[in-house]
Protein backbone atom coordinates (compact mmCIF):
# COMPACT_ATOMS: atom_id res chain seq x y z
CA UNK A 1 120.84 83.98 95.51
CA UNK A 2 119.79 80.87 93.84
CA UNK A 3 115.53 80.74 94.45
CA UNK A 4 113.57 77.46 94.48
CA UNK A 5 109.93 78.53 93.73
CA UNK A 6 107.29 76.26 93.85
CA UNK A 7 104.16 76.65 92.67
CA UNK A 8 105.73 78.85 90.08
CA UNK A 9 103.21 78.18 87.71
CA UNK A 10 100.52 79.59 90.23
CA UNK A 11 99.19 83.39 89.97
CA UNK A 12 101.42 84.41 93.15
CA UNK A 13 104.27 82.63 91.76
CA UNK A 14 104.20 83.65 88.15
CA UNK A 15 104.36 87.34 89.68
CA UNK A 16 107.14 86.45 92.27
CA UNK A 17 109.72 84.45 89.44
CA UNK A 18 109.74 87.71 87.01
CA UNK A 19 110.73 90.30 90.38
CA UNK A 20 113.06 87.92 91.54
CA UNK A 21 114.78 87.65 87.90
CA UNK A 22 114.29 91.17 87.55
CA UNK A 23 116.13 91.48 90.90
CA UNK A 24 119.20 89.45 89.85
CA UNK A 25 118.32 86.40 91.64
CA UNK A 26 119.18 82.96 89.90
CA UNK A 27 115.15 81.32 90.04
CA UNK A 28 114.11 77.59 89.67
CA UNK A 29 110.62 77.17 88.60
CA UNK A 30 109.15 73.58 89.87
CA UNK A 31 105.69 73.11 88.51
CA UNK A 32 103.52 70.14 86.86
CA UNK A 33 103.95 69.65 82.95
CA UNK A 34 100.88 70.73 82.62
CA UNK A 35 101.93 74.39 83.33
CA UNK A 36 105.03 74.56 81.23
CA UNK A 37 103.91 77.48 79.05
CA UNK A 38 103.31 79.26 82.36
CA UNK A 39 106.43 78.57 83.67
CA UNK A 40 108.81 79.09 80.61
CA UNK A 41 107.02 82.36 80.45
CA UNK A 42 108.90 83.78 83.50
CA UNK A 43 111.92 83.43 82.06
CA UNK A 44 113.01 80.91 85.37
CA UNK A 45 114.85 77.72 85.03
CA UNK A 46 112.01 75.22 84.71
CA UNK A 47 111.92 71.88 86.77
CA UNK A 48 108.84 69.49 85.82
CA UNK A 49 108.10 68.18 88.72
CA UNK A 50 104.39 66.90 90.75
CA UNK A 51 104.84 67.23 94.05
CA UNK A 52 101.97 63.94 94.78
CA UNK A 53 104.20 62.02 93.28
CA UNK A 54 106.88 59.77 94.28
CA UNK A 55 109.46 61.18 92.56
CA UNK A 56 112.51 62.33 94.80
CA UNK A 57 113.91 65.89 94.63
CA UNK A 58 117.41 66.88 93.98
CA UNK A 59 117.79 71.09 95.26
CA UNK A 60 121.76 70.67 95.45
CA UNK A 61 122.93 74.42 94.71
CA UNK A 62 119.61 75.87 95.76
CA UNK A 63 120.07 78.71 98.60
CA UNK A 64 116.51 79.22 99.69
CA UNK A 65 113.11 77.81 98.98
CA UNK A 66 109.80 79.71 98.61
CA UNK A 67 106.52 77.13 98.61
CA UNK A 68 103.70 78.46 96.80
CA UNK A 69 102.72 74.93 95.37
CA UNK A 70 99.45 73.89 96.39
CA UNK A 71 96.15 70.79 95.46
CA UNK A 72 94.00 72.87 93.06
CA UNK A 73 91.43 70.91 94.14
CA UNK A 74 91.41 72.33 97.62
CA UNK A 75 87.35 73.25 96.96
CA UNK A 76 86.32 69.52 96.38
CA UNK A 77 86.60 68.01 99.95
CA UNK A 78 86.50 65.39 100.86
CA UNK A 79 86.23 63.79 97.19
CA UNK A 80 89.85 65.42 96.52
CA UNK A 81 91.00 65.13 100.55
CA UNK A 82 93.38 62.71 99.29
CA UNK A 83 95.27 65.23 96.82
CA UNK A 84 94.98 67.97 99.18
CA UNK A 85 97.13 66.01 101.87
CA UNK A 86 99.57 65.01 99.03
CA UNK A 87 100.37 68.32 97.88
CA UNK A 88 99.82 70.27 100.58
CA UNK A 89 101.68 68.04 103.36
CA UNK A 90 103.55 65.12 101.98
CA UNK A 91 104.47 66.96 98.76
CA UNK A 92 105.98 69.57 101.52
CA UNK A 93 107.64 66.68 103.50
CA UNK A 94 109.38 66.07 100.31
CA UNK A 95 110.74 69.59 99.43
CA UNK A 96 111.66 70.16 103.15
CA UNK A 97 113.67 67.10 103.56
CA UNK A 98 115.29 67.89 99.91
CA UNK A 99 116.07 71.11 101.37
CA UNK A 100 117.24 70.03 104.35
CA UNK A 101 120.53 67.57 102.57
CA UNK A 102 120.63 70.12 100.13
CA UNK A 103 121.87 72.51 102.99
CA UNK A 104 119.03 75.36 102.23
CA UNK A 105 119.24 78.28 104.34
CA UNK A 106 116.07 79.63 104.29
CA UNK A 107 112.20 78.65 103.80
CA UNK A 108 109.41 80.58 103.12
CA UNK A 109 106.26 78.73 103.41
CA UNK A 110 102.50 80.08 101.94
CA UNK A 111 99.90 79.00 103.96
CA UNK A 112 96.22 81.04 104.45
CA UNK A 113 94.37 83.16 106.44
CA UNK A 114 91.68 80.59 106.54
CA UNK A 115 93.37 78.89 109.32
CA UNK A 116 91.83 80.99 111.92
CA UNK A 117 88.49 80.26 113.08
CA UNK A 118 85.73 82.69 111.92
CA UNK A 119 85.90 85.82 113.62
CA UNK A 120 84.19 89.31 113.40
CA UNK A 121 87.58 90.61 114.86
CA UNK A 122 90.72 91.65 113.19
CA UNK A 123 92.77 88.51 113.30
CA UNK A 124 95.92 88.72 114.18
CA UNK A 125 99.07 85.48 114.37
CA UNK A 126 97.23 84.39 117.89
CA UNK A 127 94.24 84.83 117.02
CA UNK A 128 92.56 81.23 117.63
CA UNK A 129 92.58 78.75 114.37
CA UNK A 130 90.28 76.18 113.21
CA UNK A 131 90.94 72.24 112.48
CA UNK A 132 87.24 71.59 111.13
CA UNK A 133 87.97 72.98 107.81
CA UNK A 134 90.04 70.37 105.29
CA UNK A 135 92.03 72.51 103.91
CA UNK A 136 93.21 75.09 106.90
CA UNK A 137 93.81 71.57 108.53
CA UNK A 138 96.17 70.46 105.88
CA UNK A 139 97.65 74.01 105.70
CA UNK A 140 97.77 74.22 109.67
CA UNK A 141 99.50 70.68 109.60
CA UNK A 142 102.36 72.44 106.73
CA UNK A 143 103.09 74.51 109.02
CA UNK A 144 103.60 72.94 112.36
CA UNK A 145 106.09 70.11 110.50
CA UNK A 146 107.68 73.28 109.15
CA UNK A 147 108.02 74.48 112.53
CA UNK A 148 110.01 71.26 113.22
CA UNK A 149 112.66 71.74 110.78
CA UNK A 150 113.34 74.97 111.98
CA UNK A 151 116.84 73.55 113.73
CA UNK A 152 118.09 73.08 109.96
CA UNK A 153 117.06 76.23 108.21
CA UNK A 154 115.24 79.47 108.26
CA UNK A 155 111.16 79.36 108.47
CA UNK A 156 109.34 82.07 107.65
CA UNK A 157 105.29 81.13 107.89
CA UNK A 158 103.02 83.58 105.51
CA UNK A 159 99.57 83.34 106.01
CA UNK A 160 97.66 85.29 102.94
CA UNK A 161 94.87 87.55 103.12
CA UNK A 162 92.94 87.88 99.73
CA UNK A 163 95.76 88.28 97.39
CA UNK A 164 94.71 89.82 93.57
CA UNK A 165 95.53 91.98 90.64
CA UNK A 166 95.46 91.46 86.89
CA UNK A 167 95.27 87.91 85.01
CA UNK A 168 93.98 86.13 88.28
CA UNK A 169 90.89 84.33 87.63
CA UNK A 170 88.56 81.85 89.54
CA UNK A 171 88.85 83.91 93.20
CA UNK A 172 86.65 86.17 95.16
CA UNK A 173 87.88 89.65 93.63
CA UNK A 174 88.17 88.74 89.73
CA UNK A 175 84.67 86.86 90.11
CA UNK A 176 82.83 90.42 91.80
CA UNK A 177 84.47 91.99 88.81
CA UNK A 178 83.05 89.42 86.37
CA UNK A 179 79.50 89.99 87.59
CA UNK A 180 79.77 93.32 87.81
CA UNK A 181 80.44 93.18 84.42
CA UNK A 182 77.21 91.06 83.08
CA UNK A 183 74.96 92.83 85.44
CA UNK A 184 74.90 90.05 87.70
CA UNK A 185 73.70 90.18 91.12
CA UNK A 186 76.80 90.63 94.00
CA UNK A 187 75.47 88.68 97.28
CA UNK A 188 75.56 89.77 100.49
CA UNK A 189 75.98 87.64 103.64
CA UNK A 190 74.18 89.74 106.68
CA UNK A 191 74.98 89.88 110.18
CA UNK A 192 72.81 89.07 113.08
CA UNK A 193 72.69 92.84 113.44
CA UNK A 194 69.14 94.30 111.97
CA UNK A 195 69.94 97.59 112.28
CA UNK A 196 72.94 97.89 110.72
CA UNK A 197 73.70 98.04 106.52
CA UNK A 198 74.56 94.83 105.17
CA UNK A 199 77.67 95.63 103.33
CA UNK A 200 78.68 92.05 103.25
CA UNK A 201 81.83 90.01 104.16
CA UNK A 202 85.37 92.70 105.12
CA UNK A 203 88.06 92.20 104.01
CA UNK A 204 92.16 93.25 103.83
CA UNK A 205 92.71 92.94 100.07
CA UNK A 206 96.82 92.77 99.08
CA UNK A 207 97.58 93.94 95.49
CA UNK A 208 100.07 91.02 93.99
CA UNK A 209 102.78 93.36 93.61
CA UNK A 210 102.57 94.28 97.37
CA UNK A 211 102.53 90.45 98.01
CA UNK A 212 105.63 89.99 95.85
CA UNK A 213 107.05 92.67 97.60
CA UNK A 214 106.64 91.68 101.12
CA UNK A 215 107.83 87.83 100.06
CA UNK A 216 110.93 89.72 98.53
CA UNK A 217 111.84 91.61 101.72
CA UNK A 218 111.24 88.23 103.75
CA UNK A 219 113.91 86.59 102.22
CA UNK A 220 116.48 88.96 104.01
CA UNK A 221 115.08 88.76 107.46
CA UNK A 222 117.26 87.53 109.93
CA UNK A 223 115.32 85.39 112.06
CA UNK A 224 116.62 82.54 114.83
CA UNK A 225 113.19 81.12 115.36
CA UNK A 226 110.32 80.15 112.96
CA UNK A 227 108.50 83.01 112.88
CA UNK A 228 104.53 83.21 111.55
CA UNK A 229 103.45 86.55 109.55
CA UNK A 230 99.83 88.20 108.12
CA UNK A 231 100.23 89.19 104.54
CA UNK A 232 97.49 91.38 103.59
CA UNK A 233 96.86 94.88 102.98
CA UNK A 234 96.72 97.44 105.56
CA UNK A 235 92.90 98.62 104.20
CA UNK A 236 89.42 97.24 105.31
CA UNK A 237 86.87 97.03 102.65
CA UNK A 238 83.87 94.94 102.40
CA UNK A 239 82.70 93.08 99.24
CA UNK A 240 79.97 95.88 98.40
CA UNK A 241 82.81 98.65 97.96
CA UNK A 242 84.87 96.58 96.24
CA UNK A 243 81.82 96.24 93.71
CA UNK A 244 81.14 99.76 94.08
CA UNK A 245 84.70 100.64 93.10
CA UNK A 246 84.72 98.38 90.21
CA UNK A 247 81.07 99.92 88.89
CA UNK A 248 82.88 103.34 88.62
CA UNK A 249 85.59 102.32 86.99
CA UNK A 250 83.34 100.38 84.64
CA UNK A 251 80.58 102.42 83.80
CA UNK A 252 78.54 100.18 85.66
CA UNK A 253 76.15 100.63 88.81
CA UNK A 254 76.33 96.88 90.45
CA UNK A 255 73.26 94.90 91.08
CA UNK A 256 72.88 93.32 94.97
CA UNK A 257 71.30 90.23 96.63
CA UNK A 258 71.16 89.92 100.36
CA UNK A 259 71.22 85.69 101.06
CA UNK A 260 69.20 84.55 103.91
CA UNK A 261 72.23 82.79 105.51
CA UNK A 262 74.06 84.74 108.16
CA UNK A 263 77.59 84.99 107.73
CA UNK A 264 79.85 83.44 110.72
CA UNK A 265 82.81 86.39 110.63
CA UNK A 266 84.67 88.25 107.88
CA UNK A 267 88.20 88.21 106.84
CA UNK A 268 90.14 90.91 108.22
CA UNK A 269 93.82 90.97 109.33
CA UNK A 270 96.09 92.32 111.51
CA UNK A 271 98.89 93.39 109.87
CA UNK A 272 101.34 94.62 112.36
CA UNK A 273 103.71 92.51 113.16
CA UNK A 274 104.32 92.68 109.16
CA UNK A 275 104.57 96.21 109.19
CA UNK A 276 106.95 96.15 112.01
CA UNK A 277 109.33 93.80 109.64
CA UNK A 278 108.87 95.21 106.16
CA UNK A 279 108.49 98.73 105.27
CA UNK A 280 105.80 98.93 102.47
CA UNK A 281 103.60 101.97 100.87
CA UNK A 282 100.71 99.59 100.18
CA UNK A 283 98.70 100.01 97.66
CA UNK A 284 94.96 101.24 97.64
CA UNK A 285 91.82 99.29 96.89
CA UNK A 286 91.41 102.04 94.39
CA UNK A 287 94.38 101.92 92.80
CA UNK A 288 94.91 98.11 92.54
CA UNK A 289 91.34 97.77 91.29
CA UNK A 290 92.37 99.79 88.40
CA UNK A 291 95.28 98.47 87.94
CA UNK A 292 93.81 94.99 87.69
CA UNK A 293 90.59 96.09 84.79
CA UNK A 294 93.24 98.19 83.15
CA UNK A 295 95.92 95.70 82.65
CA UNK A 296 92.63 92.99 81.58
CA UNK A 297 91.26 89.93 83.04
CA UNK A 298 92.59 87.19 80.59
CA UNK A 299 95.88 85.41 81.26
């Protein structure tokens, strides 16, 4: 199968271009200039290309497109809100309708678990989502014009839980690691509830290679209708494990903070309808964690 990949010069998509290769699959890197080294570095057929622009998009020959590509400045709203929109909606207008002429069967679209609204419940593809939020609004908005171009190909909707392993930098998980490291204090967001140990936010961690995994066996499901899907591990921890774990495995006993603000809901999934497409053995907040300081933080 011949792959479009955007975003390929993104963690998830760095990690996804070297299985699919691996797997025999023909892959098409698009990413900005900026990222070649990235992107020759998979070993994928590289197409320089910024999604903001302009620019039209020729995917003649290509049999199925995942988008990974998003605004990297999706934490500077609403200075940025203006980038985020490009990228993250007209930027997927662009690929779709490319896609679309190009005859593409199937489309696998990233979006976030940060589209639902705050919730101390697992969340599961009903669960209720939130529009006050600039970036789950422009990720919510990918995915209902997706949702329209269903008639034409495949859609397959993932919504990401907390994805991380080795070389990712700049996201929750690599930055507890990084103050665990320096003896910096880990901060804890309580609940309303006095009584109970603040262990701070929960969470359902994937490892990358279980998120490469699950986009892998996407790509062969057979579905009629657009079709939304959890991706995240099967495992609730909260962010005071997480630093415990990574204390053993460094030596280390973490420092904590509790913040005065109270947090609003944590960030757990519900993964079954995944499980009930793809069969996976995921992998264990133990294990991934040590993966990820064995293999090293730098990219």
């Amino acid at each position: 199968m011949r792959v479009l990949v955007t975003g390929a010069g993104g963690y998830i998509g760095r990690f996804l271009c070297n299985r699919l290769i691996e797997e025999g699959h023909a892959v098409v890197g698009l990413g900005l200039p900026e990222h070649l080294d990235r992107l020759q570095s998979t070993g994928c057929e590289v197409l320089l290309h910024d999604l903001s622009s302009g620019k039209s998009l020729n995917l003649a020959s290509i049999d199925a497109v995942i988008y990974l590509a998003q605004s990297s400045f999706y934490h500077e709203m609403p200075e940025k809100a203006h980038n985020l929109f490009k990228v993250n909606v007209c930027g997927l207008i662009k690929v779709a309708e490319s896609a679309r002429n190009a005859g593409v069967k199937r489309f696998i679209y990233a979006s976030t678990g940060n589209v639902y609204k705050p919730s101390f419940k697992p969340l599961d593809e009903k669960s209720p989502l939130r529009k006050d939020d600039f970036y789950a609004l422009s990720k919510l908005t990918g995915e209902q014009i997706l949702e329209l171009y269903n008639k034409y190909f495949k859609v397959i909707i993932t919504r990401f839980f907390t994805v991380y392993g080795p070389g990712q930098r700049n996201m929750l998980i690599p930055k507890i690691i990084e103050r665990v490291k320096l003896g910096q204090s880990i901060f804890l967001e309580p609940t309303e509830e006095k009584n109970s140990e603040n262990e701070g936010l929960l969470l359902t961690p994937c490892y990358i290679d279980d998120a490469v995994s699950i986009l892998q066996a996407l790509m062969q499901i057979n579905n009629k209708d657009s079709i939304i899907i959890n991706v995240a591990g099967s495992e609730i921890i909260s962010i005071k494990k997480i630093a415990q774990e990574v204390g053993k495995l460094l030596g280390k006993k973490p420092i904590y903070s509790e913040v005065a603000s109270l947090r609003q809901g944590n960030l757990i999934a519900d993964n079954s309808f995944l499980k009930s497409l793809v069969k996976i053995n995921f992998t264990s907040s133990t294990s991934g964690l040590y993966k990820t300081l064995s293999t090293g933080m730098s990219e």
